[in-house]
N, C-alpha and C. Protein backbone atom coordinates (compact mmCIF):
# COMPACT_ATOMS: atom_id res chain seq x y z
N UNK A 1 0.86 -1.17 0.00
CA UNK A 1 0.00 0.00 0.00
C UNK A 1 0.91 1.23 0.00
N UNK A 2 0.40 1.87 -1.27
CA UNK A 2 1.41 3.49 -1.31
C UNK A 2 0.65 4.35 -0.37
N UNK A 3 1.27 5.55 -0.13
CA UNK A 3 0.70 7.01 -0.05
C UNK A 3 0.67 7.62 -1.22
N UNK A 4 -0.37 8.03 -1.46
CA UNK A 4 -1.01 9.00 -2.94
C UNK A 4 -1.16 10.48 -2.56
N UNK A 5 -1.19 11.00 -1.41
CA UNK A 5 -1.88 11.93 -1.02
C UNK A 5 -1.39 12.83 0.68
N UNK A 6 -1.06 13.62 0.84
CA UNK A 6 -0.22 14.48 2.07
C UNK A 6 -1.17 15.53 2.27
N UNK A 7 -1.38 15.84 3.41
CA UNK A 7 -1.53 17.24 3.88
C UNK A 7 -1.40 17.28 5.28
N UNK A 8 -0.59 18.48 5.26
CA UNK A 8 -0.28 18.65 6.50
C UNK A 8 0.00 19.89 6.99
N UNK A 9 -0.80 20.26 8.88
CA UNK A 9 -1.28 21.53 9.06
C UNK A 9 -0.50 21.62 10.57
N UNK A 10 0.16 22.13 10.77
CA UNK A 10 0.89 22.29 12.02
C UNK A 10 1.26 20.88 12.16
N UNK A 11 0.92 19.87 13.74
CA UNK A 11 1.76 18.94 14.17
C UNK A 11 0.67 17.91 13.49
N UNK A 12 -0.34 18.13 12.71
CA UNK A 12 -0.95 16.84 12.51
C UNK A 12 -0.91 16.99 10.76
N UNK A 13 -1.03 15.08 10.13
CA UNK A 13 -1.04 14.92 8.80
C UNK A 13 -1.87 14.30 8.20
N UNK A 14 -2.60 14.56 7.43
CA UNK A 14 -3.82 13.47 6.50
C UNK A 14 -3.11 12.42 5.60
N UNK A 15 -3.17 11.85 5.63
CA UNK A 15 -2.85 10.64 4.47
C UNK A 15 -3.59 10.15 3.74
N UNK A 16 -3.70 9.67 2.59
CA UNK A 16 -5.08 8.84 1.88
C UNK A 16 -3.71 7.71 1.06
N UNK A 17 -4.14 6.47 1.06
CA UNK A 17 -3.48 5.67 0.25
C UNK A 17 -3.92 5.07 -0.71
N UNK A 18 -3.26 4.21 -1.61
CA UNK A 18 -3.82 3.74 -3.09
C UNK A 18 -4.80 3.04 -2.95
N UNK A 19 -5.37 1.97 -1.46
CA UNK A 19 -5.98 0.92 -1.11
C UNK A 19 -6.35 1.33 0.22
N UNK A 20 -7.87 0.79 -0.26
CA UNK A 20 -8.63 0.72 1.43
C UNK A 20 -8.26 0.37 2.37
N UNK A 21 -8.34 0.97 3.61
CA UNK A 21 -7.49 0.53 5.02
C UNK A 21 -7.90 -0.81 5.25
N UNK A 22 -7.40 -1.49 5.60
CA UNK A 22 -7.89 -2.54 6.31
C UNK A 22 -8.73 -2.94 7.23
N UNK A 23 -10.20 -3.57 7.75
CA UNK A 23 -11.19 -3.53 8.23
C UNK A 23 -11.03 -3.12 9.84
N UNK A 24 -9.60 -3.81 10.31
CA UNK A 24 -9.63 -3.75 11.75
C UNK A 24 -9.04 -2.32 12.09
N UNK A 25 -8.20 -1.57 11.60
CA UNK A 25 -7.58 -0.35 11.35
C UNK A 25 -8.46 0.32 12.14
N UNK A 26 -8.00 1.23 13.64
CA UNK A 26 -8.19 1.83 14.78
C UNK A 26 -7.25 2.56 14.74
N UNK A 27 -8.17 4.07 15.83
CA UNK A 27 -6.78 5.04 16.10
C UNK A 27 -6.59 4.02 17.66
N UNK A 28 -5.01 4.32 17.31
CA UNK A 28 -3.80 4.00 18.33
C UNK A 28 -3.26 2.68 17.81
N UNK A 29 -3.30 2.01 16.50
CA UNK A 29 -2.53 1.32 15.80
C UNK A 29 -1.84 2.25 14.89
N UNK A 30 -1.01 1.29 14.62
CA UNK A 30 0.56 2.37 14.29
C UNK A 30 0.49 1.54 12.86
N UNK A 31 0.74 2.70 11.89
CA UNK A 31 1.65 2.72 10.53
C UNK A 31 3.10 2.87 10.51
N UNK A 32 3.59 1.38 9.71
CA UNK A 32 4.81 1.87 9.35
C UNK A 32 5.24 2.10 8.24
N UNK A 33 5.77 3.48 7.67
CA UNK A 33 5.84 3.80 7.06
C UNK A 33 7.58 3.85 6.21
N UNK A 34 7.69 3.34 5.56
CA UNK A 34 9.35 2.89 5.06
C UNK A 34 10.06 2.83 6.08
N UNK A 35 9.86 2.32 7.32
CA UNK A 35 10.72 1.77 7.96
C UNK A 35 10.69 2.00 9.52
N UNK A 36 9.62 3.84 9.13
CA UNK A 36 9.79 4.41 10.63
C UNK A 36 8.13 4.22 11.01
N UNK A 37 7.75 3.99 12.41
CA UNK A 37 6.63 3.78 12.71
C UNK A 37 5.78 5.21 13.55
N UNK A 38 4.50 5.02 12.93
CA UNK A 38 3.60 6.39 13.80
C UNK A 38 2.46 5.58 14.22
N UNK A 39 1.66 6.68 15.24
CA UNK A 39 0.45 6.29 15.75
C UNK A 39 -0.39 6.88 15.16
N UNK A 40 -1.50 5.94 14.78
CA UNK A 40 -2.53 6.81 13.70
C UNK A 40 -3.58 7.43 15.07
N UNK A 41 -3.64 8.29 14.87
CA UNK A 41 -4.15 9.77 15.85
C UNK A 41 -5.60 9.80 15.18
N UNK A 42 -6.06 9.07 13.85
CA UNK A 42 -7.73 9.53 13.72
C UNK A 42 -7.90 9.18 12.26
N UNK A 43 -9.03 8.96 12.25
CA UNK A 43 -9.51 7.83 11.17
C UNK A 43 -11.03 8.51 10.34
N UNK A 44 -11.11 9.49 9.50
CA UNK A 44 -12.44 9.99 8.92
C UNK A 44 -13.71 9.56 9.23
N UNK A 45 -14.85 10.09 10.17
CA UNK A 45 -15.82 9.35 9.73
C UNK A 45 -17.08 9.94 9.33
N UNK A 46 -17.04 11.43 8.56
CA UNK A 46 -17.49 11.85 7.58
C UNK A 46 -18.17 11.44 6.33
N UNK A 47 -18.81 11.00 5.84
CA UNK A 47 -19.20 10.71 4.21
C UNK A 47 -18.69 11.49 3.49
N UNK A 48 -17.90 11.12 2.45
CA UNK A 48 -17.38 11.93 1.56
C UNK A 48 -17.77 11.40 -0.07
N UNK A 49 -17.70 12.07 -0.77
CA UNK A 49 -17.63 11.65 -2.48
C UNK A 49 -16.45 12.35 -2.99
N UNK A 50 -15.80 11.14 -3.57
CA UNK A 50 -16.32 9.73 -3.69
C UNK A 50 -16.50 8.79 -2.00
N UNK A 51 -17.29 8.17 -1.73
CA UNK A 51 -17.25 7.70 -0.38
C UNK A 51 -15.88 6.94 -0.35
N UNK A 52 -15.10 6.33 -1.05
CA UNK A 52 -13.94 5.43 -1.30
C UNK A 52 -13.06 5.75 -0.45
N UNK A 53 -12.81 7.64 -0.60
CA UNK A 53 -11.44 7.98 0.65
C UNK A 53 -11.94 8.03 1.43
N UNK A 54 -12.91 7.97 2.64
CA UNK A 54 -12.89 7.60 3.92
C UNK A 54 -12.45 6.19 3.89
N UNK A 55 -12.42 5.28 3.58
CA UNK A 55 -11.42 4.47 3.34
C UNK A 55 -10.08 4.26 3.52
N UNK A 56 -9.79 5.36 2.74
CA UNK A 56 -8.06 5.51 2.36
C UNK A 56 -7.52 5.86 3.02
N UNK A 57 -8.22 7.42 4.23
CA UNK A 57 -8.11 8.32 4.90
C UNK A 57 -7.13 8.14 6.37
N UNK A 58 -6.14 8.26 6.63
CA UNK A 58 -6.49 8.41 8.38
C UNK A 58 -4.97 10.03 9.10
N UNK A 59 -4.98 9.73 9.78
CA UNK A 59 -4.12 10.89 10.52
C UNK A 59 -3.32 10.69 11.45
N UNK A 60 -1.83 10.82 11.25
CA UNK A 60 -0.81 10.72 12.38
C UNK A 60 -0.23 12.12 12.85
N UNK A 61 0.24 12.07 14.04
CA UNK A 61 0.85 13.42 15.03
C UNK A 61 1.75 13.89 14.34
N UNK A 62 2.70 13.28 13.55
CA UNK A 62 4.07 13.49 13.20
C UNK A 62 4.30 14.27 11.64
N UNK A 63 4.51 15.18 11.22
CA UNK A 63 4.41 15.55 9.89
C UNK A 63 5.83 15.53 8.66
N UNK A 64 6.81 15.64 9.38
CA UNK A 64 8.18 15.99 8.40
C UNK A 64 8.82 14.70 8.59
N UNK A 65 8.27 13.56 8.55
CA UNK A 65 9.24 12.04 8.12
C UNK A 65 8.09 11.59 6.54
N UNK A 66 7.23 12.27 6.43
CA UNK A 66 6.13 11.40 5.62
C UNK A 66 6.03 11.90 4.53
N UNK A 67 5.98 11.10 2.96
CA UNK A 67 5.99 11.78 1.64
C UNK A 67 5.27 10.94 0.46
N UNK A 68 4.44 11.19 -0.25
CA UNK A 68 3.52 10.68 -1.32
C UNK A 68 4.48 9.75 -1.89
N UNK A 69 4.21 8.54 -2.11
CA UNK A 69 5.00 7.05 -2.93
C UNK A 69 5.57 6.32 -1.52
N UNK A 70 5.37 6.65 -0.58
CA UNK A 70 6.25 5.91 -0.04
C UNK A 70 5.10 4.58 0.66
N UNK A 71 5.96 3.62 1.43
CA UNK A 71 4.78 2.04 1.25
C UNK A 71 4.45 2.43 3.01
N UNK A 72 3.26 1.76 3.22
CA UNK A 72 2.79 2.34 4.67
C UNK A 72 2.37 0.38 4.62
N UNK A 73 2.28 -0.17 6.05
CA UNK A 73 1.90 -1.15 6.85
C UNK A 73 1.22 -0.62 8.25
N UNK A 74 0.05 -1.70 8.18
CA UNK A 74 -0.55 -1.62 9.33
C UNK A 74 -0.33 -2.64 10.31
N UNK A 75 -0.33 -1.78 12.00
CA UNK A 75 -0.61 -3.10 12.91
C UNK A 75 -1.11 -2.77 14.07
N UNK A 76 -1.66 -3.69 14.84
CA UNK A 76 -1.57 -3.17 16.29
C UNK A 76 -1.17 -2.54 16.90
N UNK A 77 -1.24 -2.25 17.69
CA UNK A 77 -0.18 -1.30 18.83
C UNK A 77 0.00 -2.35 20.00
């Protein structure tokens, strides 16, 4: 799973990736992201159109390690 998508506003960052999160995917499970790991801090639950990126969507604390192409994994905490 890539990152397609960045924004980021002071200490927090949006992400959206190429592929739907995975069903169990909770805030306070951690993405790792090429190597370095974050805590996902929040997860959309808005309706959006296309409805697809709430899906894709979620949000970590950390903003200047993270960049569009790079491969993200999910897990527990």
């Amino acid at each position: 799973m890539k990152i397609i998508d960045k924004f980021s506003i002071k200490t927090i960052t949006l992400l959206t990736v190429d592929e739907d999160l995975p069903e169990n995917v909770r805030v306070g499970y951690k993405a790792e992201i090429d190597g370095e790991v974050f805590t996902i801090t929040g997860i959309p639950i808005i309706e959006t159109k296309p409805p697809s990126i709430n899906k894709r969507t979620f949000m970590i604390d950390r903003t200047d390690e993270v960049d569009v192409n790079q491969t993200v994994k999910f897990y527990k905490a």
